[in-house]
Structures are given as C-alpha cells and as structure tokens.
N, C-alpha and C. Protein backbone atom coordinates (compact mmCIF):
# COMPACT_ATOMS: atom_id res chain seq x y z
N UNK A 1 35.86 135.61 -48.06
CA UNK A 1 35.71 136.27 -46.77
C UNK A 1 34.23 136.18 -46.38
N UNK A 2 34.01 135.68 -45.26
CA UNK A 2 32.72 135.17 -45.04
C UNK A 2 32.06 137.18 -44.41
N UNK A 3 30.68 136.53 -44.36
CA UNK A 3 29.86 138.16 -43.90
C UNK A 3 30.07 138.74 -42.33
N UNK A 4 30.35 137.93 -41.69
CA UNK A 4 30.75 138.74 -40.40
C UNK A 4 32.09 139.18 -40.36
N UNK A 5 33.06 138.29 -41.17
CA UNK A 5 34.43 138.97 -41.04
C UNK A 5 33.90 140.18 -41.64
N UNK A 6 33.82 140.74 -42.71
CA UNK A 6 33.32 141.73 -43.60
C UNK A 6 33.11 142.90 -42.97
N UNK A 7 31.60 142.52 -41.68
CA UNK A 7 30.93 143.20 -41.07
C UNK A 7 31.97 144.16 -39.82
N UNK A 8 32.70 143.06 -39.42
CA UNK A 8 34.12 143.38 -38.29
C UNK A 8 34.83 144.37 -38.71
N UNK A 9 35.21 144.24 -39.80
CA UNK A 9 36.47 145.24 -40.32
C UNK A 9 35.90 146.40 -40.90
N UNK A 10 34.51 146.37 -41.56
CA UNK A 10 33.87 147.61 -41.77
C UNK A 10 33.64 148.94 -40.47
N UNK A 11 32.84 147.87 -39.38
CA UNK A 11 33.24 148.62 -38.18
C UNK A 11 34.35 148.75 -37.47
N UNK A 12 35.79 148.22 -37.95
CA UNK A 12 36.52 148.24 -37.10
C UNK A 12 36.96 149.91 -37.65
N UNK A 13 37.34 150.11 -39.35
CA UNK A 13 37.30 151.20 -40.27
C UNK A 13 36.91 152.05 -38.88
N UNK A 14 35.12 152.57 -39.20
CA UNK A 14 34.19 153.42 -38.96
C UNK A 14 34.97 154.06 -37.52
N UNK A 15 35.37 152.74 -36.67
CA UNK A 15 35.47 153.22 -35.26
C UNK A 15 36.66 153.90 -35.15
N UNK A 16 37.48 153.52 -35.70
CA UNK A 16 38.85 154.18 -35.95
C UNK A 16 39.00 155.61 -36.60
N UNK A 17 38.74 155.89 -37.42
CA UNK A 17 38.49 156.75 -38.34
C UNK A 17 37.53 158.30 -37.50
N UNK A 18 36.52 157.56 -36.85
CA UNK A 18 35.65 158.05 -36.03
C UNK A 18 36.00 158.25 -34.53
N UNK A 19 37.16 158.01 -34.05
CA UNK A 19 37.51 157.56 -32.72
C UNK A 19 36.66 157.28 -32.01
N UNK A 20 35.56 155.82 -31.98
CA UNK A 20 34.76 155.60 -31.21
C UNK A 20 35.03 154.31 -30.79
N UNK A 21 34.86 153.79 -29.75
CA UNK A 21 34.87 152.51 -28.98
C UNK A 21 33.54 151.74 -29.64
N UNK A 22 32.84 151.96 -29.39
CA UNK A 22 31.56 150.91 -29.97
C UNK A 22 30.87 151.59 -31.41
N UNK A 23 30.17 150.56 -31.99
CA UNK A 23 29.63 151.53 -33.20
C UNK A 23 28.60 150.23 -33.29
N UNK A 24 27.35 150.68 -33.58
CA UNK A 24 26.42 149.37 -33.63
C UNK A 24 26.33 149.05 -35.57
N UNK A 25 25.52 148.16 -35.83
CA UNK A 25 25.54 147.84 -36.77
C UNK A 25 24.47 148.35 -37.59
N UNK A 26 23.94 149.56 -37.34
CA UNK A 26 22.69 150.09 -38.06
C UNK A 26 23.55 151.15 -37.94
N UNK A 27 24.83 151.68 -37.57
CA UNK A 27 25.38 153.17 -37.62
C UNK A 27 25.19 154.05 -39.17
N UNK A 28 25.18 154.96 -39.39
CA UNK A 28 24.86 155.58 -39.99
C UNK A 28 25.35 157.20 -40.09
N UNK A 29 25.33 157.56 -41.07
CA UNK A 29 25.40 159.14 -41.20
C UNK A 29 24.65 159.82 -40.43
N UNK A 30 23.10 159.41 -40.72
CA UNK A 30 22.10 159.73 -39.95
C UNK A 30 22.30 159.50 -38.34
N UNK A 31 22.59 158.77 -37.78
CA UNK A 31 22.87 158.50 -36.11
C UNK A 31 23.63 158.84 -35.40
N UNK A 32 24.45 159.22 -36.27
CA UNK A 32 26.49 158.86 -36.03
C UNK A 32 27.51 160.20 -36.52
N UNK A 33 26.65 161.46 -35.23
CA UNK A 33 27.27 162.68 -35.46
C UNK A 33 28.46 163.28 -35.72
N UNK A 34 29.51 162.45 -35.21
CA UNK A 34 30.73 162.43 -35.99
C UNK A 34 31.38 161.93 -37.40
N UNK A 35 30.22 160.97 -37.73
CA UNK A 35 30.28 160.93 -39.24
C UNK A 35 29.94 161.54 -40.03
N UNK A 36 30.47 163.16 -40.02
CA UNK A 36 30.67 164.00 -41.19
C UNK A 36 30.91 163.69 -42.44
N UNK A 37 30.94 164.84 -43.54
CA UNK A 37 31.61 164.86 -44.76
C UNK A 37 32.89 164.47 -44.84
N UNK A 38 33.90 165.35 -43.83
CA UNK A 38 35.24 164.82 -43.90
C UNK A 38 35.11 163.43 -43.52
N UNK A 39 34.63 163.28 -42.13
CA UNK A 39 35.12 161.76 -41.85
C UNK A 39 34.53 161.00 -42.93
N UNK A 40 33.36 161.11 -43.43
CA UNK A 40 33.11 160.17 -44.84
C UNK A 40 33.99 160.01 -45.70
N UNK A 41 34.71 161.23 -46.17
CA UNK A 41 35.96 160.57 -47.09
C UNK A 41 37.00 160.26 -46.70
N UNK A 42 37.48 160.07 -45.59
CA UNK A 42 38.44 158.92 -45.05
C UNK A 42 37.98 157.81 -44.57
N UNK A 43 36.38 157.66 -44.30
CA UNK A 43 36.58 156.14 -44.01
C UNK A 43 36.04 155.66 -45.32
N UNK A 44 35.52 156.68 -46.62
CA UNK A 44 35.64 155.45 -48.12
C UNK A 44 37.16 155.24 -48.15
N UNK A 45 37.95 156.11 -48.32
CA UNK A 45 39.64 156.14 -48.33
C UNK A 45 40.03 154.73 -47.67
N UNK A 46 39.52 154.70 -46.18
CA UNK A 46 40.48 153.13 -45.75
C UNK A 46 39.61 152.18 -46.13
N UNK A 47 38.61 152.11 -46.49
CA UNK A 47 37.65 151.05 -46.97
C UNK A 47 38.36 150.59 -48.21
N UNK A 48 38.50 151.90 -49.10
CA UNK A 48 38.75 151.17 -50.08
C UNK A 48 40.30 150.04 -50.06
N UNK A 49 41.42 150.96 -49.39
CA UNK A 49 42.52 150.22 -49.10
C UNK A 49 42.19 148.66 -48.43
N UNK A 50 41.68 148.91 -47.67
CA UNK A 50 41.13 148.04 -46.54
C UNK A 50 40.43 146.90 -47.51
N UNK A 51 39.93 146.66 -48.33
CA UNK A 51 39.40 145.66 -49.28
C UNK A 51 39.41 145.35 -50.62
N UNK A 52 40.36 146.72 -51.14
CA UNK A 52 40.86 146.70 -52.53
C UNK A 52 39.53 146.88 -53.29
N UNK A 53 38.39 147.53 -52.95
CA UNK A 53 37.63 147.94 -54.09
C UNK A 53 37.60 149.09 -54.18
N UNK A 54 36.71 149.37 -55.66
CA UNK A 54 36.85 151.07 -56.50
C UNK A 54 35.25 151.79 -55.63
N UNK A 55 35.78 153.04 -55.35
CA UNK A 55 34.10 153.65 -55.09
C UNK A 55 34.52 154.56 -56.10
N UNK A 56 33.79 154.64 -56.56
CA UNK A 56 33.12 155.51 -57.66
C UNK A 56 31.86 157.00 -57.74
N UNK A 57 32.27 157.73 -58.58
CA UNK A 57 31.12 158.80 -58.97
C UNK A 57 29.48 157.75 -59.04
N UNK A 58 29.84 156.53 -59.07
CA UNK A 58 28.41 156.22 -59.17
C UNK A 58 27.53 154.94 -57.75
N UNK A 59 29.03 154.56 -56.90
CA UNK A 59 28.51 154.22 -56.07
C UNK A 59 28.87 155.01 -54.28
N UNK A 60 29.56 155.81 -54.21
CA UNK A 60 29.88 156.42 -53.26
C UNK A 60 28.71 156.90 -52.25
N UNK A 61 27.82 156.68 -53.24
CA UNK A 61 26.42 157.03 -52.12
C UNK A 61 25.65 155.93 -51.37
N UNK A 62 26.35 154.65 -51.73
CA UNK A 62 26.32 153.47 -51.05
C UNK A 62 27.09 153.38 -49.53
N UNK A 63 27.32 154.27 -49.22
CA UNK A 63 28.88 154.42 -48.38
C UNK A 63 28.01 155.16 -47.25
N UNK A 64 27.35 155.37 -46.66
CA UNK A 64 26.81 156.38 -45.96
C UNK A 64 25.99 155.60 -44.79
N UNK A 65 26.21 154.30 -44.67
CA UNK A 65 25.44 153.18 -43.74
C UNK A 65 26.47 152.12 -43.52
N UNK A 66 26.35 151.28 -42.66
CA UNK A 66 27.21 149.74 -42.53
C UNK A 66 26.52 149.23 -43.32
N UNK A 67 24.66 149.07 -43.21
CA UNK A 67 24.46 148.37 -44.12
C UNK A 67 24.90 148.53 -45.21
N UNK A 68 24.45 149.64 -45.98
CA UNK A 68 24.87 149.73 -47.34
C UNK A 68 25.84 149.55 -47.84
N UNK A 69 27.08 149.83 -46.76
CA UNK A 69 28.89 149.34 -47.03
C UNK A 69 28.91 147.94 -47.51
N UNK A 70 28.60 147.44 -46.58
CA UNK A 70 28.65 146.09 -46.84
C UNK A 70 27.91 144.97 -48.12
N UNK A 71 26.92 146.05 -48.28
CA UNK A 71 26.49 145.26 -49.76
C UNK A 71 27.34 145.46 -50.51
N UNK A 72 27.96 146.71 -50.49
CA UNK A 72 28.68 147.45 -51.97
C UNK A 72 29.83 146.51 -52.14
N UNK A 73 30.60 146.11 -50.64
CA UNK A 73 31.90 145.63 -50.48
C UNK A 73 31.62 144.17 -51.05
N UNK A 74 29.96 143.72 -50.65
CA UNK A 74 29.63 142.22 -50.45
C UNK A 74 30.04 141.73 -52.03
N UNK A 75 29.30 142.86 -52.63
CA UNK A 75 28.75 142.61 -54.43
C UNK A 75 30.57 142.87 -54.93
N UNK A 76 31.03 143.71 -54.79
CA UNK A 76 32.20 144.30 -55.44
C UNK A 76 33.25 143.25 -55.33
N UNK A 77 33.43 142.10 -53.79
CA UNK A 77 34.07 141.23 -53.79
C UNK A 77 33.62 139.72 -54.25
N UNK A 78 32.38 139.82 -54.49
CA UNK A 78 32.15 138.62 -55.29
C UNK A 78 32.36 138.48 -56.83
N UNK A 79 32.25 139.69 -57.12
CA UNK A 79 32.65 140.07 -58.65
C UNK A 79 34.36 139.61 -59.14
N UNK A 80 34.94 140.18 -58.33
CA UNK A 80 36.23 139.63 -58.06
C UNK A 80 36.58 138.16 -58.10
N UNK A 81 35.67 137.46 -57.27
CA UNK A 81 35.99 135.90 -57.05
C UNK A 81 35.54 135.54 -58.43
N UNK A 82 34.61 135.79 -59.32
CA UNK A 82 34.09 135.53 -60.54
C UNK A 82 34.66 134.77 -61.93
C-alpha cells in the first residue's frame, strides 16, 4: 500500500469518526477539538480494523496526530510484508 493511499484512509477514519468534511494533514489532538478522549478510542478502534494492526500499552501514544498514525501504521505494515 503505497503512502498516500495510507494517508487517505487514515483521514478518511478521523473524518468519519469525527463527523468532519475536511481534516488537513497536520490534524491533531492539539487542533482538532472534537478529537477527544472518547473520539480517540474509536478512531484507534477503526484504525486498527481498518489496517489490521495491534496498538498497544506501548504505542497508543503514537495515535494522537496523522502524522504520527501513519508512521506507526507505515512501520507496523512493513513489518508484516517482512
């Protein structure tokens, strides 16, 4: 799965989850007032469905940015292809 598909479906998650029409690609916890606590654990919840990886007690704090989603998802699915 190349990095923009990746990037698409991460925000497609966020926007859904979030009921928002646009979501830029620096969104964040920090920016992105409806991304609460609750909404944080439903959009790790469809993430994880959504790409078949584990979040964990030790990376769940990766989860709190697109950027950072996307590394976690980037690294977690290359491990896979391995």
């Amino acid at each position: 799965m190349n990095d923009s598909i990746i990037i698409e479906k991460i925000k497609l998650v966020i926007k859904e989850e979030l009921s928002l029409e646009h979501i830029s690609d620096s969104a964040s916890q920090d920016n992105v007032p409806q991304w609460d606590s609750m909404a944080f654990m439903s959009i790790v919840a469809k993430l994880e469905d959504t790409f078949g990886i584990l979040v964990t007690a030790d990376n769940v704090v990766l989860f709190d940015s697109i950027e950072k989603i996307f590394g976690e998802i980037k690294r977690q699915l290359s491990c896979k292809e391995s």
